[in-house]
PDB file of N, CA and C in Angstrom:
ATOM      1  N   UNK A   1     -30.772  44.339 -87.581  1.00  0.00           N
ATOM      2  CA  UNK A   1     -29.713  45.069 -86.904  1.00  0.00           C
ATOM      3  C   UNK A   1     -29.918  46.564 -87.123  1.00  0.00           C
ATOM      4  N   UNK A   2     -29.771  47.229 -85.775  1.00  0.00           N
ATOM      5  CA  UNK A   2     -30.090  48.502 -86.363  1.00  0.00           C
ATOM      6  C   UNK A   2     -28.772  49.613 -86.590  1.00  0.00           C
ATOM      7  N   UNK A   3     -28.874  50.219 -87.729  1.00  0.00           N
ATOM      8  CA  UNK A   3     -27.611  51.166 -88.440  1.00  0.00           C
ATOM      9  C   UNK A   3     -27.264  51.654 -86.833  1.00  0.00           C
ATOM     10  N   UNK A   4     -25.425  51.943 -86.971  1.00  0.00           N
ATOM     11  CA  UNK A   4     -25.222  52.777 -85.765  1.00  0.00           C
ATOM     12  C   UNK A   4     -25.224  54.208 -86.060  1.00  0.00           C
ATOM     13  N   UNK A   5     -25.274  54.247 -87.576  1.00  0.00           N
ATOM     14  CA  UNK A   5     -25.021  55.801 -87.872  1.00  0.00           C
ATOM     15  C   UNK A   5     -26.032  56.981 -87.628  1.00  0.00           C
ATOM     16  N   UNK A   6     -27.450  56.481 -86.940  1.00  0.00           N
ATOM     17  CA  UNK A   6     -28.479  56.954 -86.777  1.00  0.00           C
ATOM     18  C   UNK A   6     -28.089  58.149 -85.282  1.00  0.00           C
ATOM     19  N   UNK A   7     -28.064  58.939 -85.208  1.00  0.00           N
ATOM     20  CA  UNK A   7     -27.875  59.873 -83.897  1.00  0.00           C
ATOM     21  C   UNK A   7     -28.691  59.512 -82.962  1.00  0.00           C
ATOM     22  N   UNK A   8     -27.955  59.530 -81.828  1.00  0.00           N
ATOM     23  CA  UNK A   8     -28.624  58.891 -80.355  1.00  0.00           C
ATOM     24  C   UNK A   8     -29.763  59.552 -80.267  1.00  0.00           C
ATOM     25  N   UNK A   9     -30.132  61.164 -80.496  1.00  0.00           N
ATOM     26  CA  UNK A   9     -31.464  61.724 -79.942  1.00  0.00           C
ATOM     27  C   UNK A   9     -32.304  61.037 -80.563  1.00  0.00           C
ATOM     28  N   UNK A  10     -32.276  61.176 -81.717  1.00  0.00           N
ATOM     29  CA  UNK A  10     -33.264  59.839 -82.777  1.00  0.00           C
ATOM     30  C   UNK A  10     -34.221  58.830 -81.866  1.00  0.00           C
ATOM     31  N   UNK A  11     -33.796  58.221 -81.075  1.00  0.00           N
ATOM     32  CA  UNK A  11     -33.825  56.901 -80.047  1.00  0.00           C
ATOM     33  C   UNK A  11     -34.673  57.136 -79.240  1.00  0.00           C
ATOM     34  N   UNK A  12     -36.261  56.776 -79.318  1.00  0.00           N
ATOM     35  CA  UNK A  12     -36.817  57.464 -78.066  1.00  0.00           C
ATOM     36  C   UNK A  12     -36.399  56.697 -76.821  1.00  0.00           C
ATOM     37  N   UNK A  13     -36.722  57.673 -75.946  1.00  0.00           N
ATOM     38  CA  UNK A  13     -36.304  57.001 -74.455  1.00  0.00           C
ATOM     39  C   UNK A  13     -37.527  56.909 -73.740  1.00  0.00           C
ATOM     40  N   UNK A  14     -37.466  55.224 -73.388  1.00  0.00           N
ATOM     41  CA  UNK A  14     -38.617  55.333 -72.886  1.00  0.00           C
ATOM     42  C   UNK A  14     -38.921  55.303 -71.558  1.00  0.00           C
ATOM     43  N   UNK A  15     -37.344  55.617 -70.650  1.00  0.00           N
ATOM     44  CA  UNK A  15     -37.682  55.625 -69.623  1.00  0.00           C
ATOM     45  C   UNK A  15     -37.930  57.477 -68.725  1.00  0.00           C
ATOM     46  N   UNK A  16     -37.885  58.062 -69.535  1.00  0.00           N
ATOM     47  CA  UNK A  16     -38.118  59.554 -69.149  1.00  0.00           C
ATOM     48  C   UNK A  16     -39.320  59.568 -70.006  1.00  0.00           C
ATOM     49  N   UNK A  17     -40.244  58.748 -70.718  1.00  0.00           N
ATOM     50  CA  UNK A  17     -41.728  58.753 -70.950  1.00  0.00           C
ATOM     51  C   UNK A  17     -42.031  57.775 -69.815  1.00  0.00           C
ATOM     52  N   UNK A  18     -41.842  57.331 -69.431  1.00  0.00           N
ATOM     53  CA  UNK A  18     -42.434  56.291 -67.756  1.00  0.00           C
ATOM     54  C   UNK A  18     -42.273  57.320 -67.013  1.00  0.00           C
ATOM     55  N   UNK A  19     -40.938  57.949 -66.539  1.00  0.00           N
ATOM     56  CA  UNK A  19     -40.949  58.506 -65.442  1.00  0.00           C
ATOM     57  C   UNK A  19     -41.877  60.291 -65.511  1.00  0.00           C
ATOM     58  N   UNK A  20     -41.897  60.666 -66.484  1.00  0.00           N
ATOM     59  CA  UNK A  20     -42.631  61.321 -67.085  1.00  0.00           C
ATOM     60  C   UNK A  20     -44.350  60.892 -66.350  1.00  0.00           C
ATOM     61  N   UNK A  21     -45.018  59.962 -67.063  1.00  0.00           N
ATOM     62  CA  UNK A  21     -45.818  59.803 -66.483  1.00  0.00           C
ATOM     63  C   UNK A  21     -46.331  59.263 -65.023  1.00  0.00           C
ATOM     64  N   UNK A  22     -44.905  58.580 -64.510  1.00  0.00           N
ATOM     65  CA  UNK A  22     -45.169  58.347 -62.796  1.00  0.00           C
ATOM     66  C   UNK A  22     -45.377  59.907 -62.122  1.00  0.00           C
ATOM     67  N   UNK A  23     -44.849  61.108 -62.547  1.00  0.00           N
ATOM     68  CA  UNK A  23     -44.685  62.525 -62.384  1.00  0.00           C
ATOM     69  C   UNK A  23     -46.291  63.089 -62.898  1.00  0.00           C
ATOM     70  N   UNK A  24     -46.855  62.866 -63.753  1.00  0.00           N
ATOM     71  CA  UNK A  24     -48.466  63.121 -63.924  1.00  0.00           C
ATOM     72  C   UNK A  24     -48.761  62.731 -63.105  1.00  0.00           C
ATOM     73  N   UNK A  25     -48.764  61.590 -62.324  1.00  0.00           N
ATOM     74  CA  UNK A  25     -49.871  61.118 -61.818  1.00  0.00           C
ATOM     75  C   UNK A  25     -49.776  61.350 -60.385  1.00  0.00           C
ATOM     76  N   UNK A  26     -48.363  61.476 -59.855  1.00  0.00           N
ATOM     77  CA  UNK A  26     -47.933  62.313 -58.749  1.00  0.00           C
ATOM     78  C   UNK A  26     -49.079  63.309 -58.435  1.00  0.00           C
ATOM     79  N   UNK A  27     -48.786  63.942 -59.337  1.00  0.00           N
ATOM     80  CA  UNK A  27     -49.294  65.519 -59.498  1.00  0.00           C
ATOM     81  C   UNK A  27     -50.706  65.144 -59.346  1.00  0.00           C
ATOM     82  N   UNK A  28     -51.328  64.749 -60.366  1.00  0.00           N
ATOM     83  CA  UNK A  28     -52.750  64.500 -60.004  1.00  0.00           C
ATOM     84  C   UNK A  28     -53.436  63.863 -58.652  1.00  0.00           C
ATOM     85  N   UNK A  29     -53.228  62.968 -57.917  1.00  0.00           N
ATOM     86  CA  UNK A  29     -52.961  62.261 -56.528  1.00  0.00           C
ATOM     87  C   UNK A  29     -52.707  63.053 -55.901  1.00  0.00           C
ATOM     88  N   UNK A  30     -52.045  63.881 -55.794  1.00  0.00           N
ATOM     89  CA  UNK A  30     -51.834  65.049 -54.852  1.00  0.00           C
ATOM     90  C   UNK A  30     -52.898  66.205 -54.563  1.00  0.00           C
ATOM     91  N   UNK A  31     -53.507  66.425 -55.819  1.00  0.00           N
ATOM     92  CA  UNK A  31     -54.322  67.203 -56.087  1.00  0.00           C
ATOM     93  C   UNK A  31     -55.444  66.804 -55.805  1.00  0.00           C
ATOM     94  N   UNK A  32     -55.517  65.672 -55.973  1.00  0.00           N
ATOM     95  CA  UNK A  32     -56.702  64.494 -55.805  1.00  0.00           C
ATOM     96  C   UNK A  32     -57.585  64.925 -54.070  1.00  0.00           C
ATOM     97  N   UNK A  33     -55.883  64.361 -53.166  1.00  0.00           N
ATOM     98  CA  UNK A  33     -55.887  64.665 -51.572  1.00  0.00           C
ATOM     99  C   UNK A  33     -56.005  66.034 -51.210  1.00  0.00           C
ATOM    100  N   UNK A  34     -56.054  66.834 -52.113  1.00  0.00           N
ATOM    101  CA  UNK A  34     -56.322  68.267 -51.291  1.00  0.00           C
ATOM    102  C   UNK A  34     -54.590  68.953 -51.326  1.00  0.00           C
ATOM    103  N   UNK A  35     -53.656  68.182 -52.060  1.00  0.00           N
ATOM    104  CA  UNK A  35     -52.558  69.166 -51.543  1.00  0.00           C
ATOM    105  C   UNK A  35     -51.869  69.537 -52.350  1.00  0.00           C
ATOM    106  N   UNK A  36     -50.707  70.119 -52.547  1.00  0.00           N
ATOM    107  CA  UNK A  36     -49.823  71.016 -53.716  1.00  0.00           C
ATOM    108  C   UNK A  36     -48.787  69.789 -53.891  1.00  0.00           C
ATOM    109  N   UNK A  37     -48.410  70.115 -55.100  1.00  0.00           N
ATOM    110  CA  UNK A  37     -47.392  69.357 -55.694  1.00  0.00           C
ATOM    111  C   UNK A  37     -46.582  69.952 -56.667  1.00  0.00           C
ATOM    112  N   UNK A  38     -45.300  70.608 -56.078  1.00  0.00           N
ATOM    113  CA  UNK A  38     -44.585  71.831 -56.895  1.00  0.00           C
ATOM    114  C   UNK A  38     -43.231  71.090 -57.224  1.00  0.00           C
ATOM    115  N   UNK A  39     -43.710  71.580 -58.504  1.00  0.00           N
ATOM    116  CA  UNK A  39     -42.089  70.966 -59.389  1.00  0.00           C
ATOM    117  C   UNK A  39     -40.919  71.932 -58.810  1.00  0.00           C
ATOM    118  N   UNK A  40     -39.786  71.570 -58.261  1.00  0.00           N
ATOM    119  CA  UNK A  40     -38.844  71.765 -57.581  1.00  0.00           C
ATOM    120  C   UNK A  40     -37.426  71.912 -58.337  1.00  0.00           C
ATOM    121  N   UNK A  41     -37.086  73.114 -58.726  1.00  0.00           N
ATOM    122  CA  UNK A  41     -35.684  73.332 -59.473  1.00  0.00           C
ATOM    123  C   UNK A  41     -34.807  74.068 -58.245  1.00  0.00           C
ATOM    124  N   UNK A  42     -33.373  73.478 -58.501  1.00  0.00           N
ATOM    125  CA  UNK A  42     -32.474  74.523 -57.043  1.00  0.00           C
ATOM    126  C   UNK A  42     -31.601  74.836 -58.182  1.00  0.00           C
ATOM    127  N   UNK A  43     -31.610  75.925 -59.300  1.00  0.00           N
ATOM    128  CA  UNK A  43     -30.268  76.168 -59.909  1.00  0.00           C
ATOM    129  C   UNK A  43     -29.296  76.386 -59.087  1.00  0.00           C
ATOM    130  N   UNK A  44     -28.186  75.425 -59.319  1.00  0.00           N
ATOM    131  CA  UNK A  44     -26.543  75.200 -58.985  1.00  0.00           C
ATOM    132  C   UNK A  44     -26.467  74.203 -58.043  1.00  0.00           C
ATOM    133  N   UNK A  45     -27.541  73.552 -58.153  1.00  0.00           N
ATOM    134  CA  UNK A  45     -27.527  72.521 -57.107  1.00  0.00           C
ATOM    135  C   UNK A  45     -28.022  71.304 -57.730  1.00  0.00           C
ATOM    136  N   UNK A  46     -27.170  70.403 -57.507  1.00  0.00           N
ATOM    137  CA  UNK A  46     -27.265  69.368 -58.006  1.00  0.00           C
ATOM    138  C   UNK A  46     -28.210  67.861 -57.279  1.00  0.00           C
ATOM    139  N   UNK A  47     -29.336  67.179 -57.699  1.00  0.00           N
ATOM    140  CA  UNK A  47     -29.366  66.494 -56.858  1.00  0.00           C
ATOM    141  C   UNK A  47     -30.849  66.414 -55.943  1.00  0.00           C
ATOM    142  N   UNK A  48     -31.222  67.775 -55.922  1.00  0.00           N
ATOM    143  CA  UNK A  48     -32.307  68.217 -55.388  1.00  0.00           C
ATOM    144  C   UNK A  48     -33.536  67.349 -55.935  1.00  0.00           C
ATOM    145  N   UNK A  49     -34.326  66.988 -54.718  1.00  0.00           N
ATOM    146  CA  UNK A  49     -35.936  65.950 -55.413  1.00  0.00           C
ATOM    147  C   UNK A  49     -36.234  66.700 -56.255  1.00  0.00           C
ATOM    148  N   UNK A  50     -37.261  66.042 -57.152  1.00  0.00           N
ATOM    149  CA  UNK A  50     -38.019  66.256 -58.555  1.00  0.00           C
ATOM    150  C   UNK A  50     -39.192  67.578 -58.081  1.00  0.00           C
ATOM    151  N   UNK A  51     -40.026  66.833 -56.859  1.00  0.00           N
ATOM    152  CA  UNK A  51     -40.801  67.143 -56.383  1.00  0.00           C
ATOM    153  C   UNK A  51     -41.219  67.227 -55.237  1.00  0.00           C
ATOM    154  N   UNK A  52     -42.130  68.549 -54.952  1.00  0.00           N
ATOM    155  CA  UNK A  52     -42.274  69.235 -53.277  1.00  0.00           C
ATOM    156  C   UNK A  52     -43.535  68.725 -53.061  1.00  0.00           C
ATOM    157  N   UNK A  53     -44.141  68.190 -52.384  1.00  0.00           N
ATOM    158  CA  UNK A  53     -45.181  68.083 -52.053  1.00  0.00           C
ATOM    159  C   UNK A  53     -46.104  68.302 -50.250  1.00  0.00           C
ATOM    160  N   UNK A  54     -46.961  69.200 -50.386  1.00  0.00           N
ATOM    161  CA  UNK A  54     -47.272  69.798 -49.637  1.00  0.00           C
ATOM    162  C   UNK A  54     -48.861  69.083 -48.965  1.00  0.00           C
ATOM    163  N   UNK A  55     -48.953  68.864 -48.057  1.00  0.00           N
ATOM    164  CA  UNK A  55     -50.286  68.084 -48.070  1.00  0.00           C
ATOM    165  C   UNK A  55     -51.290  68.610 -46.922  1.00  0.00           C
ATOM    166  N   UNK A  56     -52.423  68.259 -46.822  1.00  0.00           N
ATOM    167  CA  UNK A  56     -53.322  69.192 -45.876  1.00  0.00           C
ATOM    168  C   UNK A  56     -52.840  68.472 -44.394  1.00  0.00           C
ATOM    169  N   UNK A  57     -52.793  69.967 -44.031  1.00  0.00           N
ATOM    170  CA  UNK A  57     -52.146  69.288 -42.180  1.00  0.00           C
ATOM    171  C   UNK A  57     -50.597  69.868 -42.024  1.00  0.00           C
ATOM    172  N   UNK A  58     -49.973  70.430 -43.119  1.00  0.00           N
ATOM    173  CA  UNK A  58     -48.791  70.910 -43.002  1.00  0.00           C
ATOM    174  C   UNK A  58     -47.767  69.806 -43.323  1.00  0.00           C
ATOM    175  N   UNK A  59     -48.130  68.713 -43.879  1.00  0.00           N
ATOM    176  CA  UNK A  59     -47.035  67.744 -44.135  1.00  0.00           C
ATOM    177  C   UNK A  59     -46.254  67.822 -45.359  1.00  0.00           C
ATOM    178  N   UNK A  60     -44.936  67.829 -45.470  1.00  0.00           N
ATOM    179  CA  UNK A  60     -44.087  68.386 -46.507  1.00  0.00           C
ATOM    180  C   UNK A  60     -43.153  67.050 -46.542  1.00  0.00           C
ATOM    181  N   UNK A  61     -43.503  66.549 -47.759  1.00  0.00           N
ATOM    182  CA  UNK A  61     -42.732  65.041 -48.475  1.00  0.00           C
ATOM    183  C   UNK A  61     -41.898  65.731 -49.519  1.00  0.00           C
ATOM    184  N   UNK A  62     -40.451  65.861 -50.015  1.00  0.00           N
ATOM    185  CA  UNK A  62     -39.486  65.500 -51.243  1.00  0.00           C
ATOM    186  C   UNK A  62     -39.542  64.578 -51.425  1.00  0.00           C
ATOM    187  N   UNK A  63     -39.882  64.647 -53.348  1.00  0.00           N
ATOM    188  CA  UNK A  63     -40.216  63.264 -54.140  1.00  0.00           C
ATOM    189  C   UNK A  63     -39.440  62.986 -54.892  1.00  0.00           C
ATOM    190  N   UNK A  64     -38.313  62.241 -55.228  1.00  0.00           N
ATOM    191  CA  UNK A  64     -37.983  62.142 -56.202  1.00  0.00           C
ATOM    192  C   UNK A  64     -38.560  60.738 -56.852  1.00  0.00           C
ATOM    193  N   UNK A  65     -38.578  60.800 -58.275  1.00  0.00           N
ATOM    194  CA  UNK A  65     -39.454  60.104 -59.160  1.00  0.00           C
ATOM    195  C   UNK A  65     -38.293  59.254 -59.706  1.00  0.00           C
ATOM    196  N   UNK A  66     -38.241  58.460 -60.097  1.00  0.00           N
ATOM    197  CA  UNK A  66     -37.790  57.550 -61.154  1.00  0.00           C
ATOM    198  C   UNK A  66     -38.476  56.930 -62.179  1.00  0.00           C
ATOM    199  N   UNK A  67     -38.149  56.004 -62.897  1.00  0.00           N
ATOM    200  CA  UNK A  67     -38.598  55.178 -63.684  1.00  0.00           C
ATOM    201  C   UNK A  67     -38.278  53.782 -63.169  1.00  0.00           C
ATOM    202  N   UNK A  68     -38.963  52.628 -63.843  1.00  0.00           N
ATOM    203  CA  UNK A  68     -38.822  51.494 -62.733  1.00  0.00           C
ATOM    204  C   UNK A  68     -37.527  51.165 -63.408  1.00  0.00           C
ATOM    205  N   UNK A  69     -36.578  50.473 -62.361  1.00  0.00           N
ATOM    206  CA  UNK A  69     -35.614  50.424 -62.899  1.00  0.00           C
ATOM    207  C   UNK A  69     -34.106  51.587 -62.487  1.00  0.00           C
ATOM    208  N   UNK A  70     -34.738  52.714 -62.337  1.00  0.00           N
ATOM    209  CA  UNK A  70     -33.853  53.698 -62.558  1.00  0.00           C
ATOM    210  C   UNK A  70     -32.853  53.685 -60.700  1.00  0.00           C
ATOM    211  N   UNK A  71     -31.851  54.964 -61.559  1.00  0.00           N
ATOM    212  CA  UNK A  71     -31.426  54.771 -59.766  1.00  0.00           C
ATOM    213  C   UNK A  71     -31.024  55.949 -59.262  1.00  0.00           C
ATOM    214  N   UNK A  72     -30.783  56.141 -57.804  1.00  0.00           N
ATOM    215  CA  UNK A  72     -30.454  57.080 -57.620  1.00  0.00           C
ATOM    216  C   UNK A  72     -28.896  57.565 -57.634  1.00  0.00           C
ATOM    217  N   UNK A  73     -28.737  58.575 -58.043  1.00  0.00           N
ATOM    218  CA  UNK A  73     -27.182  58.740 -58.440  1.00  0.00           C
ATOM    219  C   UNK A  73     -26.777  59.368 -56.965  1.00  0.00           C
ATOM    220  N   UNK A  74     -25.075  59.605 -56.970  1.00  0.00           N
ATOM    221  CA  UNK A  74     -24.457  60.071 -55.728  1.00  0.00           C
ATOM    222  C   UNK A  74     -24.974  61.326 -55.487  1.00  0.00           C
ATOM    223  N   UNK A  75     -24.883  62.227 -56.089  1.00  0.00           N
ATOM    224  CA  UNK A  75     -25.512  63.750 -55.468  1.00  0.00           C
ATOM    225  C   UNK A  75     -26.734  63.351 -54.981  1.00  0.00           C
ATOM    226  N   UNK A  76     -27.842  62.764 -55.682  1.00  0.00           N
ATOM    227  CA  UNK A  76     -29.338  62.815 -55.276  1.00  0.00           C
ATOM    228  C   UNK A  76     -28.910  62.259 -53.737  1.00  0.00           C
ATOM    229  N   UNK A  77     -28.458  61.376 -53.337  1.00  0.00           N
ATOM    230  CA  UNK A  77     -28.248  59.791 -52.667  1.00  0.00           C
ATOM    231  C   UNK A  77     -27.766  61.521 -51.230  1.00  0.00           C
ATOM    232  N   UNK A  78     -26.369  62.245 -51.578  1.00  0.00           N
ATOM    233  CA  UNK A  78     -25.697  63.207 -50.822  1.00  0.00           C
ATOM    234  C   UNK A  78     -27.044  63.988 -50.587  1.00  0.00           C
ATOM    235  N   UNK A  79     -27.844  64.485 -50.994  1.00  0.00           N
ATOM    236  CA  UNK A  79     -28.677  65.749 -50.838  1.00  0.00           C
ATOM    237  C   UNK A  79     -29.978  65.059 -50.159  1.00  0.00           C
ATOM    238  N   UNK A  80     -30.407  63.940 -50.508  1.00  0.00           N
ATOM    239  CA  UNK A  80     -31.438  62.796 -49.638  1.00  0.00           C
ATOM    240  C   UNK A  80     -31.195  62.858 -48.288  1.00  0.00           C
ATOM    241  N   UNK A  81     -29.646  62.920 -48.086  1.00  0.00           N
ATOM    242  CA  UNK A  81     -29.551  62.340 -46.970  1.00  0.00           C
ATOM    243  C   UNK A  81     -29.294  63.724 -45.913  1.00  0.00           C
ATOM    244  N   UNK A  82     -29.107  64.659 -46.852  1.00  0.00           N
ATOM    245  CA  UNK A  82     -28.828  65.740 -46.191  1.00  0.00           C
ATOM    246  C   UNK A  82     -29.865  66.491 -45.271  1.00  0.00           C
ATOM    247  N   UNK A  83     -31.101  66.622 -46.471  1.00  0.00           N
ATOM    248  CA  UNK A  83     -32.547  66.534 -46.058  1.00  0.00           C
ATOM    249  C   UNK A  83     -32.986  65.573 -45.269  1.00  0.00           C
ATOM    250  N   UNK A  84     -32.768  65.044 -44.886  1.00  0.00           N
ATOM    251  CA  UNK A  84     -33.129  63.540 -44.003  1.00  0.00           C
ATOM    252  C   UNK A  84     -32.175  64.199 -42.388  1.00  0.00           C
ATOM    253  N   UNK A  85     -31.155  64.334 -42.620  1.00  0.00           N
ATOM    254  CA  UNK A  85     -30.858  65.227 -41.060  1.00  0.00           C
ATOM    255  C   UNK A  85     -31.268  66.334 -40.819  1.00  0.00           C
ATOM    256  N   UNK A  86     -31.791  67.194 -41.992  1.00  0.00           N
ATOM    257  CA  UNK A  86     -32.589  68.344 -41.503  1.00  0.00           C
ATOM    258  C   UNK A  86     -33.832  67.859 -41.014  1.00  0.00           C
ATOM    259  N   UNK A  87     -34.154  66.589 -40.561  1.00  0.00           N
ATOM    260  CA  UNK A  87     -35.877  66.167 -40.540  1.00  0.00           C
ATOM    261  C   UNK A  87     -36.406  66.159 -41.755  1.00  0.00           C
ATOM    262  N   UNK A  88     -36.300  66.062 -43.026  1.00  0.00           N
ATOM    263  CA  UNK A  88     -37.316  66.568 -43.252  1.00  0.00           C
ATOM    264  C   UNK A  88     -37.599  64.830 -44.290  1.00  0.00           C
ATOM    265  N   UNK A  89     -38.781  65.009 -45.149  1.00  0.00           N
ATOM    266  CA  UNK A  89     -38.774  63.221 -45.271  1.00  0.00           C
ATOM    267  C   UNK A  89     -39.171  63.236 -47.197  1.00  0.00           C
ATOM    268  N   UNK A  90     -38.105  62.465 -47.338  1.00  0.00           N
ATOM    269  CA  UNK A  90     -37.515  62.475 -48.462  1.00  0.00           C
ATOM    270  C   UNK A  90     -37.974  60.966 -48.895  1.00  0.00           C
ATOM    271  N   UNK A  91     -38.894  60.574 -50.100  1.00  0.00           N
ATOM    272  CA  UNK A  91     -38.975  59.377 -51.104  1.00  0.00           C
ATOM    273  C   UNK A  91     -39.145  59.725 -52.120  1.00  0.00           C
ATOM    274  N   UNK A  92     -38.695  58.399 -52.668  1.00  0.00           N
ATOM    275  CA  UNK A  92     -38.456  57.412 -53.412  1.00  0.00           C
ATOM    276  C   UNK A  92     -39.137  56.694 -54.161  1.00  0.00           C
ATOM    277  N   UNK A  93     -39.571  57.237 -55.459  1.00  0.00           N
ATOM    278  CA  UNK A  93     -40.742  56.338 -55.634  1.00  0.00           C
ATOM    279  C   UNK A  93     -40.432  55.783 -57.748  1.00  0.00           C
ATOM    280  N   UNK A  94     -40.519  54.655 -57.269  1.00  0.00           N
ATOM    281  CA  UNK A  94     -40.548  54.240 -58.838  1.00  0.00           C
ATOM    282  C   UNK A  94     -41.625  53.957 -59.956  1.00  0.00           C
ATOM    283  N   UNK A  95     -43.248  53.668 -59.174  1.00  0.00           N
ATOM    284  CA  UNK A  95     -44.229  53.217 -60.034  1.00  0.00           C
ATOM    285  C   UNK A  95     -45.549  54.237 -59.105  1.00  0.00           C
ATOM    286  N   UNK A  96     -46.499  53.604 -60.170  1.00  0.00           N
ATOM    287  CA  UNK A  96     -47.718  54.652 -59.781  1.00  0.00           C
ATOM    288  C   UNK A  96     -48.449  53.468 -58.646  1.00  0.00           C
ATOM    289  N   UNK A  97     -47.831  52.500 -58.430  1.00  0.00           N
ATOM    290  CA  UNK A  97     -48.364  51.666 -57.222  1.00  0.00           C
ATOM    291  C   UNK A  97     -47.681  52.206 -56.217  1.00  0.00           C
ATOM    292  N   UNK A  98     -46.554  52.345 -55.803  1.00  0.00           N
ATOM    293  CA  UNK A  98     -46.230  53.420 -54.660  1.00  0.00           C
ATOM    294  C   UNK A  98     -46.577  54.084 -54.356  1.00  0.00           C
ATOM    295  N   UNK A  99     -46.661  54.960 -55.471  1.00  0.00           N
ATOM    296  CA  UNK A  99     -47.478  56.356 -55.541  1.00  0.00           C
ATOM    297  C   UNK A  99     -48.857  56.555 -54.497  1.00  0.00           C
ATOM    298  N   UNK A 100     -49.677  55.227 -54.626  1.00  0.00           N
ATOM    299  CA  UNK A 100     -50.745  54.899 -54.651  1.00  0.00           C
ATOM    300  C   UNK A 100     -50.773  54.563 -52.778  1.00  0.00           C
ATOM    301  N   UNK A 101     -49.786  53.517 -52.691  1.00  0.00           N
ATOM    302  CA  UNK A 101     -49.028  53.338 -50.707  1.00  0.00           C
ATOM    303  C   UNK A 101     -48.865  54.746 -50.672  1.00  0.00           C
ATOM    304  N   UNK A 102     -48.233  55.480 -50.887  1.00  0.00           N
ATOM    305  CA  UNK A 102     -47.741  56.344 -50.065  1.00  0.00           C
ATOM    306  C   UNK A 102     -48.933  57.073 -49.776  1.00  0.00           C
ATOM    307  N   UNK A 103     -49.772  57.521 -50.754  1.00  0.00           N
ATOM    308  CA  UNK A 103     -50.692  58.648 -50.891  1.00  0.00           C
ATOM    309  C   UNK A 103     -51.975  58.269 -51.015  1.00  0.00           C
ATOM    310  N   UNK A 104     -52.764  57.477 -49.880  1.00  0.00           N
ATOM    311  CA  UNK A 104     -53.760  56.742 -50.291  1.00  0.00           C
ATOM    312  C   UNK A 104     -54.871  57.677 -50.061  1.00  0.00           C
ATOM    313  N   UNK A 105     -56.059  57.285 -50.813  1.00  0.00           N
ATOM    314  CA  UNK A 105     -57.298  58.200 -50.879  1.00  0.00           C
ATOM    315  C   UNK A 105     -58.116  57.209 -50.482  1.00  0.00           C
ATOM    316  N   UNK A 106     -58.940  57.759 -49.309  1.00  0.00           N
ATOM    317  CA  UNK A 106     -60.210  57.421 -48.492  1.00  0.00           C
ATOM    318  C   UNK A 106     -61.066  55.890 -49.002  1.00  0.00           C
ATOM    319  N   UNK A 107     -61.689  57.250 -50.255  1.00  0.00           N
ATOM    320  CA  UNK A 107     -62.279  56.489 -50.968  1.00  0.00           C
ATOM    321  C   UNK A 107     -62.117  54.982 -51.416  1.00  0.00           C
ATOM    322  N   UNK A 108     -60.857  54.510 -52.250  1.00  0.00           N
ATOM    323  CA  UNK A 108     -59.962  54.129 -52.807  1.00  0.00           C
ATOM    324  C   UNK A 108     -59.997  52.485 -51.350  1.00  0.00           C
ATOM    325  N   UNK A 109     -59.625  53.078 -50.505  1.00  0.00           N
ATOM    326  CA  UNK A 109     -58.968  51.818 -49.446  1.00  0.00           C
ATOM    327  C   UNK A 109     -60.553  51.293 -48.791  1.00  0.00           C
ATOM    328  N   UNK A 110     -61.483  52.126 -48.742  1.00  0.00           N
ATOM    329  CA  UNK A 110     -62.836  51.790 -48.145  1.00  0.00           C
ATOM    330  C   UNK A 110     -63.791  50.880 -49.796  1.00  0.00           C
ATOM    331  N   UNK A 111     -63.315  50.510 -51.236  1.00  0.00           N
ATOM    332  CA  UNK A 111     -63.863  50.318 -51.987  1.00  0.00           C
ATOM    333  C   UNK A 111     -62.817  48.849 -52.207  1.00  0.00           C
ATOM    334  N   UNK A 112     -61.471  49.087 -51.673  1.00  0.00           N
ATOM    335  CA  UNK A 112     -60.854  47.448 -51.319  1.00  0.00           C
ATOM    336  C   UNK A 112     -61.162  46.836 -50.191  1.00  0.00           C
ATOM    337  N   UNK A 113     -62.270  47.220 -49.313  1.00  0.00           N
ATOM    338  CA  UNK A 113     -62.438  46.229 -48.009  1.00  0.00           C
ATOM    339  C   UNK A 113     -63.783  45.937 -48.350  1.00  0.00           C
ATOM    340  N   UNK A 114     -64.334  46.150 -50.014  1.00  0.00           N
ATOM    341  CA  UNK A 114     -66.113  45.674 -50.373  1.00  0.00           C
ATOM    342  C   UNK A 114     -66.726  45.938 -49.502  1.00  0.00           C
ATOM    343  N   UNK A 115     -66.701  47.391 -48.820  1.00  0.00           N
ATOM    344  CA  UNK A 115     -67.769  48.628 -48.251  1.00  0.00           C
ATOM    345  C   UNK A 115     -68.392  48.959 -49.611  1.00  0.00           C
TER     346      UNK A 115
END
C-alpha cells in the first residue's frame, strides 16, 4: 500500500512522458517530410493545439497531441472547432502510429508493398 502522505509531485506521470514523446516524434516526422513543426503557445488563450505544422506545398495542420487514453477537454473541443470553421484542419492524434497515417514518408509505404 502506498503512504498517502507522500506529495502528489513525487508521482511520476506517465502520461505527459508518453505524450511527451508522441510530441518528439511529431517533430522529427515532420522534419523527416521536409516541413516545420512549431510548438504553438497563444498566451490568454486557452485551448489552442500543441502544435503548428507546416508542410511542403503550403499545407498547414493544428496538432494537438495527447497521450493514449487522454482527452480532449471543452476549451480545446471550443477552439478545434472554431478553427475548423475558419477552414483550417485541426487533429487529433494519440500514438506515434497515427502519427505515422497521417504523415506518411515515401520511403516507408514503398518498403510495406516488398518494393
Amino acid at each position: 500500500m502506498m503512504p498517502s502522505t507522500f506529495p502528489r509531485k513525487t508521482i511520476p506521470k506517465k502520461k505527459s512522458q508518453r505524450e511527451s514523446s508522441i510530441e518528439a516524434y511529431l517533430k522529427q516526422r515532420i522534419h523527416t517530410i521536409g516541413g516545420e513543426c512549431f510548438k504553438f503557445v497563444s498566451p490568454g488563450r486557452v485551448g489552442v493545439p500543441d502544435r503548428l505544422v507546416v508542410l511542403p506545398g503550403g499545407e498547414v495542420i493544428w496538432c494537438e497531441l495527447k497521450a493514449p487514453g487522454g482527452k480532449v477537454s471543452g476549451p480545446q473541443a471550443r477552439c478545434h472547432k472554431r478553427l475548423k470553421d475558419l477552414t483550417q484542419e485541426v487533429r487529433v492524434m494519440w500514438s506515434i502510429s497515427q502519427i505515422k497515417r497521417y504523415f506518411p514518408i515515401e520511403e516507408e509505404e514503398a518498403a510495406d508493398d516488398g518494393c
